[in-house]
N, C-alpha and C. Protein backbone atom coordinates (compact mmCIF):
# COMPACT_ATOMS: atom_id res chain seq x y z
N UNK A 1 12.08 6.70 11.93
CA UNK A 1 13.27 6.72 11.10
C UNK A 1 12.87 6.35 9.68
N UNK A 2 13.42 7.27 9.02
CA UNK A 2 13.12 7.07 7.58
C UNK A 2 13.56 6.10 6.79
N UNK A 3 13.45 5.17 5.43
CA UNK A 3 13.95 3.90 5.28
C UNK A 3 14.60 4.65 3.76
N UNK A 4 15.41 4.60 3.18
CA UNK A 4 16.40 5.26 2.28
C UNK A 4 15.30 4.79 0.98
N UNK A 5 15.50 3.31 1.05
CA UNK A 5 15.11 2.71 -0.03
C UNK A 5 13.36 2.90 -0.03
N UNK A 6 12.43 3.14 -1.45
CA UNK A 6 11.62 3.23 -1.13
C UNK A 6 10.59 1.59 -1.29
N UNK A 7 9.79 1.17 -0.42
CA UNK A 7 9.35 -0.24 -0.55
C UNK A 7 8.71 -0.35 -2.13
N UNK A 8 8.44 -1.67 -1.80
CA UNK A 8 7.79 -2.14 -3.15
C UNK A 8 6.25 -1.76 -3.09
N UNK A 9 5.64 -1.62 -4.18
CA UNK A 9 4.26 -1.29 -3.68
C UNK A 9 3.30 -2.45 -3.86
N UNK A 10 2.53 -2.70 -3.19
CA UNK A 10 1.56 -3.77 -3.02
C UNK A 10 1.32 -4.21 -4.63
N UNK A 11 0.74 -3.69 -5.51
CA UNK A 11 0.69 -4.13 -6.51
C UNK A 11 1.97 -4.82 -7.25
N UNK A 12 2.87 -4.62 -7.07
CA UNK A 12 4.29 -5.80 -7.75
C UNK A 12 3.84 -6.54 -7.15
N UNK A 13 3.93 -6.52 -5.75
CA UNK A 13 4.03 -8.05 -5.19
C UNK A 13 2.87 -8.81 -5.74
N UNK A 14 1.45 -8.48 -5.39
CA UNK A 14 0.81 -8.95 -6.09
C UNK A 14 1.07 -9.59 -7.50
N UNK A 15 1.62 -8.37 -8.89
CA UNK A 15 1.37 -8.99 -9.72
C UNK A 15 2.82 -10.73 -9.47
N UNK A 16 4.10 -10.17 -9.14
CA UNK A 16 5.18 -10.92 -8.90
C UNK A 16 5.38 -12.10 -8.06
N UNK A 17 4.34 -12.06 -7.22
CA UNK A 17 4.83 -13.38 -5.70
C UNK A 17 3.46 -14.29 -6.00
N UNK A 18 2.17 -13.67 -7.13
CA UNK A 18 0.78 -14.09 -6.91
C UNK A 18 0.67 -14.36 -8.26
N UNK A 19 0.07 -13.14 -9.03
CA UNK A 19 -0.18 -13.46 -10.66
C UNK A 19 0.70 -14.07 -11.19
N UNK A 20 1.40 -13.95 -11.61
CA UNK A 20 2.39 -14.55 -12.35
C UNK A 20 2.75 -16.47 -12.01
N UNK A 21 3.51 -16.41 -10.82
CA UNK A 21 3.81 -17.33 -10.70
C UNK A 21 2.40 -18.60 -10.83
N UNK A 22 1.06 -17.89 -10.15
CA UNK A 22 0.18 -19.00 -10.22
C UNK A 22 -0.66 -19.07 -11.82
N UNK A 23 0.38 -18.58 -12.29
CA UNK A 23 -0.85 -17.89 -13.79
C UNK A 23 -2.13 -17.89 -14.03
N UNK A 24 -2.38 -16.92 -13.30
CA UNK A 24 -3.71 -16.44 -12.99
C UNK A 24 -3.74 -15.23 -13.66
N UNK A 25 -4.80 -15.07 -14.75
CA UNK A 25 -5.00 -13.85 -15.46
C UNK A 25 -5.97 -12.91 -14.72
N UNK A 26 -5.99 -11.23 -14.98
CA UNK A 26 -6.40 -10.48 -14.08
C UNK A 26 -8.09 -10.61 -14.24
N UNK A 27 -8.55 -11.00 -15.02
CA UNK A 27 -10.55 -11.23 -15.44
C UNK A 27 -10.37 -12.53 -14.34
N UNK A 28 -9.50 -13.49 -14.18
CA UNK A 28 -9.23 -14.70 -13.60
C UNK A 28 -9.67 -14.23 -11.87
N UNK A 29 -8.59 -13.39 -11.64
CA UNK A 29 -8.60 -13.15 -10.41
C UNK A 29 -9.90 -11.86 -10.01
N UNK A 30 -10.10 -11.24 -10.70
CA UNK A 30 -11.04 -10.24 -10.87
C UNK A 30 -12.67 -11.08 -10.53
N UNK A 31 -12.84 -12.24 -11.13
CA UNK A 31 -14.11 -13.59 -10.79
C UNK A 31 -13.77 -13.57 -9.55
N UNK A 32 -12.65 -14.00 -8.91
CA UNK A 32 -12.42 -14.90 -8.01
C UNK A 32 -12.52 -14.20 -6.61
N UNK A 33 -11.92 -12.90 -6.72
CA UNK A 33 -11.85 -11.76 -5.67
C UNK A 33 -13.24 -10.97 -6.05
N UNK A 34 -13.85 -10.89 -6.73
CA UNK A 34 -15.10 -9.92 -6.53
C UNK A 34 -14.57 -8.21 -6.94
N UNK A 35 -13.29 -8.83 -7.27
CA UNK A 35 -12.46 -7.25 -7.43
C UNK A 35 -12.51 -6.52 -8.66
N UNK A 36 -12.96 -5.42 -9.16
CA UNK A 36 -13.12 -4.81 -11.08
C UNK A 36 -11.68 -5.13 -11.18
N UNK A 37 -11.85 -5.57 -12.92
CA UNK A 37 -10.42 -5.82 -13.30
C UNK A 37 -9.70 -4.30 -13.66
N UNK A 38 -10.49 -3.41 -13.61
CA UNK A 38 -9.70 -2.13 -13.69
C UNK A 38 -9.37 -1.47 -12.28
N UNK A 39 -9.59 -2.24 -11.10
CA UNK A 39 -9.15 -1.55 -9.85
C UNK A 39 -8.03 -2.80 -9.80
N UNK A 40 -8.25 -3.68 -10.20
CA UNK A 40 -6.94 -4.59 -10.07
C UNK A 40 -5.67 -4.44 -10.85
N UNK A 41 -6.07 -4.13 -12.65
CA UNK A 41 -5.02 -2.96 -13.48
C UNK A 41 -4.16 -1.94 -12.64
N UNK A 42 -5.11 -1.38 -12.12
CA UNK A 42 -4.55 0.00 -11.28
C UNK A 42 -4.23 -0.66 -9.84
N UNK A 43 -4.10 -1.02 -9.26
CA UNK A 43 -2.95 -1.86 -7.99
C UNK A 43 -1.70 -2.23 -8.72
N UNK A 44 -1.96 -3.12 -9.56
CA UNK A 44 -0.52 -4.23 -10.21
C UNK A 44 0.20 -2.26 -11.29
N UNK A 45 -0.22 -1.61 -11.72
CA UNK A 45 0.30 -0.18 -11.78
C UNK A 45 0.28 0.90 -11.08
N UNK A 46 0.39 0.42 -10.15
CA UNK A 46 0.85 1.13 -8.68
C UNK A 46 0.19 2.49 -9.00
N UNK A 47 -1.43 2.46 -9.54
CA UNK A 47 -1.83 3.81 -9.68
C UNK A 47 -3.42 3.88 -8.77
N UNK A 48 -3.44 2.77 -7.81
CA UNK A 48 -4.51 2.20 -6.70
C UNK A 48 -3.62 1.70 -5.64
N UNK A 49 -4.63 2.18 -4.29
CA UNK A 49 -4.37 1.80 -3.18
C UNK A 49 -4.92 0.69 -2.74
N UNK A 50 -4.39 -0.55 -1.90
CA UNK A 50 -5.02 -1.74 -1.54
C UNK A 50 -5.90 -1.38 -0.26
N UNK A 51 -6.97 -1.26 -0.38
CA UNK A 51 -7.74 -0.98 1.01
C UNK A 51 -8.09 -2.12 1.82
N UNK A 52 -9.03 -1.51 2.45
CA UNK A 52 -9.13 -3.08 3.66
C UNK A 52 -10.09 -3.88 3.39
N UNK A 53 -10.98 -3.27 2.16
CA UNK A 53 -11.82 -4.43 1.76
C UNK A 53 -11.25 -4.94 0.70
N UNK A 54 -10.27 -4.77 -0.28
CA UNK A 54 -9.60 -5.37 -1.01
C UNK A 54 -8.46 -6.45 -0.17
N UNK A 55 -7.91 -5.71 0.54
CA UNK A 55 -6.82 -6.61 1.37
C UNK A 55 -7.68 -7.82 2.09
N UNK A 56 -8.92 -7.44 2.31
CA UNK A 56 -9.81 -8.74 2.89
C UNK A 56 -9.84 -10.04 1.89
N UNK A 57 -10.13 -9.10 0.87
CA UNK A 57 -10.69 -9.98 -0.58
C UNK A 57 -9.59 -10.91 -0.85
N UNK A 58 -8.28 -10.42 -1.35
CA UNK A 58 -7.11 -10.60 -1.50
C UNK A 58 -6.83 -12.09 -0.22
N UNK A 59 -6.75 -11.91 0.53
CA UNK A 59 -6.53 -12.44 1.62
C UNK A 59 -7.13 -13.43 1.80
N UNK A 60 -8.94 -13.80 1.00
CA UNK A 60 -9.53 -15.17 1.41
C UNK A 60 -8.64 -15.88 -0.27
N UNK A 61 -8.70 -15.36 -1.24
CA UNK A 61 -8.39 -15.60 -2.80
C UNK A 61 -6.76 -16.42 -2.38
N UNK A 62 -6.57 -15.74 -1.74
CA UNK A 62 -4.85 -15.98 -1.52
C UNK A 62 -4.33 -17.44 -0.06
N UNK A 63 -4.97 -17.11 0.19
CA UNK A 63 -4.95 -17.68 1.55
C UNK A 63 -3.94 -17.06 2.87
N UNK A 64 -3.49 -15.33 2.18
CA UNK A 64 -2.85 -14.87 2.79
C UNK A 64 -3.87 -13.96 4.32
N UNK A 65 -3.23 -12.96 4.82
CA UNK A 65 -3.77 -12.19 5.73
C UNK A 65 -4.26 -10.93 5.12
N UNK A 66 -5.16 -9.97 5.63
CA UNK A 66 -5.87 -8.68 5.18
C UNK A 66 -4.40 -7.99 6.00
N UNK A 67 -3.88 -8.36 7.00
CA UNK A 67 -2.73 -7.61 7.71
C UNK A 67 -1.55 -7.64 6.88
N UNK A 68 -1.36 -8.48 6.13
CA UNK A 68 -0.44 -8.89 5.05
C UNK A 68 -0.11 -7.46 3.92
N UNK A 69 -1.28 -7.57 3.10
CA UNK A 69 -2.01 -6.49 2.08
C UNK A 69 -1.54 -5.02 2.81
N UNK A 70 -2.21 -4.87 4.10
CA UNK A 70 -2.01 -4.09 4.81
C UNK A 70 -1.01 -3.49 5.12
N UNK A 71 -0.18 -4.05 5.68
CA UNK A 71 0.90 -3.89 6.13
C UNK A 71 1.90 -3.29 4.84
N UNK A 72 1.84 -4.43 3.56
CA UNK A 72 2.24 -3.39 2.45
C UNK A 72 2.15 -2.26 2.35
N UNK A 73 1.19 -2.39 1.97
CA UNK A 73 0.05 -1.17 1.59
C UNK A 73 0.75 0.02 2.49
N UNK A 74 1.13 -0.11 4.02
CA UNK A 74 0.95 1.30 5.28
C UNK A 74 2.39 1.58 4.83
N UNK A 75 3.37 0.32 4.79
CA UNK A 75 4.87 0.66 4.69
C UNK A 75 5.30 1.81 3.32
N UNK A 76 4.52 1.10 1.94
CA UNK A 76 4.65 2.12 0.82
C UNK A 76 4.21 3.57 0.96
N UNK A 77 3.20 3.25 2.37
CA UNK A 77 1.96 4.92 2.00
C UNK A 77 2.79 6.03 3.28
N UNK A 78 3.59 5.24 4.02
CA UNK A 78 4.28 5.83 5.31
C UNK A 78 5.49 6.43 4.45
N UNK A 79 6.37 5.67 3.15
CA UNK A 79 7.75 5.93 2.75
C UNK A 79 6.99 7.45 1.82
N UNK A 80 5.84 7.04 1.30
CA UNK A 80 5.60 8.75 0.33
C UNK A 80 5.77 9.92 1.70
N UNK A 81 4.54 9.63 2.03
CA UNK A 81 4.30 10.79 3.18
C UNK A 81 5.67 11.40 3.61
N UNK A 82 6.47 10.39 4.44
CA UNK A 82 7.93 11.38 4.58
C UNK A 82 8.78 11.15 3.87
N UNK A 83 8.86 11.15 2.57
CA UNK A 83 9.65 11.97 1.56
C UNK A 83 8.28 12.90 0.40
N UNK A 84 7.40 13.12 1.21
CA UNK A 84 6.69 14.27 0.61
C UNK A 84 7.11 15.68 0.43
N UNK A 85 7.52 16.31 -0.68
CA UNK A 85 8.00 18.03 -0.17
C UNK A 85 7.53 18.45 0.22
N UNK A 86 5.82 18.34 -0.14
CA UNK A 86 5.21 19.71 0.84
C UNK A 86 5.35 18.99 2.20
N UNK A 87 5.05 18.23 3.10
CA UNK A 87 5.61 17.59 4.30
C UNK A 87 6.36 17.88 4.99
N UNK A 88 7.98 17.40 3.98
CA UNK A 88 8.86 17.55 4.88
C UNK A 88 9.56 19.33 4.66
N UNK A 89 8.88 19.83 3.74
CA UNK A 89 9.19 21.53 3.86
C UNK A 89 8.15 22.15 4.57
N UNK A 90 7.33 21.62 5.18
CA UNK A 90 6.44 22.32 6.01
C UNK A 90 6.48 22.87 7.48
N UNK A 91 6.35 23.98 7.93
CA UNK A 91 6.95 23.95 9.65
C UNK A 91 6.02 23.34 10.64
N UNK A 92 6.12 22.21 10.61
CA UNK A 92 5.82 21.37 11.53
C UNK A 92 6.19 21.41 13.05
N UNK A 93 5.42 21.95 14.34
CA UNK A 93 6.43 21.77 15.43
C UNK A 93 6.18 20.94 16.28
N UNK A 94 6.77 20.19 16.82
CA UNK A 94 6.60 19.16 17.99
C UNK A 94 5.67 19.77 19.07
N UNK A 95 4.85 18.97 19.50
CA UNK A 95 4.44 19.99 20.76
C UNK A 95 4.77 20.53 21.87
N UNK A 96 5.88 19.08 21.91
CA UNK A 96 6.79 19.69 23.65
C UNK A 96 7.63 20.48 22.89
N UNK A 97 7.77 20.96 22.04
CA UNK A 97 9.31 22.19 21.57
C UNK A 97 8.05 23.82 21.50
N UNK A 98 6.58 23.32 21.15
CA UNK A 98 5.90 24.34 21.35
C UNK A 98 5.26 25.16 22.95
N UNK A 99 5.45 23.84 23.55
CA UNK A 99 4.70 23.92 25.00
C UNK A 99 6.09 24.94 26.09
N UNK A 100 7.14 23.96 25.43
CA UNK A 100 8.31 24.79 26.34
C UNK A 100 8.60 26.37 26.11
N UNK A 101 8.25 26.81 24.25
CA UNK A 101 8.35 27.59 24.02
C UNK A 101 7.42 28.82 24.90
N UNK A 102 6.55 28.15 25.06
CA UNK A 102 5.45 29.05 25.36
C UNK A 102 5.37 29.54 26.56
N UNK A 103 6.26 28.72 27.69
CA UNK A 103 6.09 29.02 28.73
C UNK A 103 7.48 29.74 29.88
């Protein structure tokens, strides 16, 4: 089931629930995580994906979970995919609607 609203993407939260509040500048956190401050730019501008070695990274820096990161990360990348046009205009068929067809 599709979710109307589309989630937040890992990078707000990051910059909003993490940077900010602990004022931690991104060269700051960039030392601290092992992370380029231009792959960290591009997360907090939702123009990078949090992977699983970042969500690892993230996760010892934070004291949060890599499932945490993750879990962001799948919910934002699940809401594109189905509201993708080419996707959801594509003829996609179930297999049991193909299997019955067939037989």
């Amino acid at each position: 089931m599709s979710r109307k609203r589309k989630p937040t993407h890992p990078g707000v939260i990051l910059e909003e629930h993490y940077i900010i509040p602990l004022a931690v500048s991104i060269t700051q956190l960039s030392q601290a995580s092992k992370i380029s401050r231009k792959t960290i730019y591009k997360i907090i501008n939702e123009e990078a994906r949090i992977s699983t070695k970042i969500a690892v990274h993230f996760s010892k820096v934070f004291g949060t979970t890599a499932e945490f990161w993750l879990n962001l990360q799948q919910k934002y990348d699940i809401w594109e995919a189905e509201h993708d046009k080419q996707i959801c205009s594509s003829h996609i068929t179930p297999i049991t609607q193909m299997i019955a067809s067939s037989s």
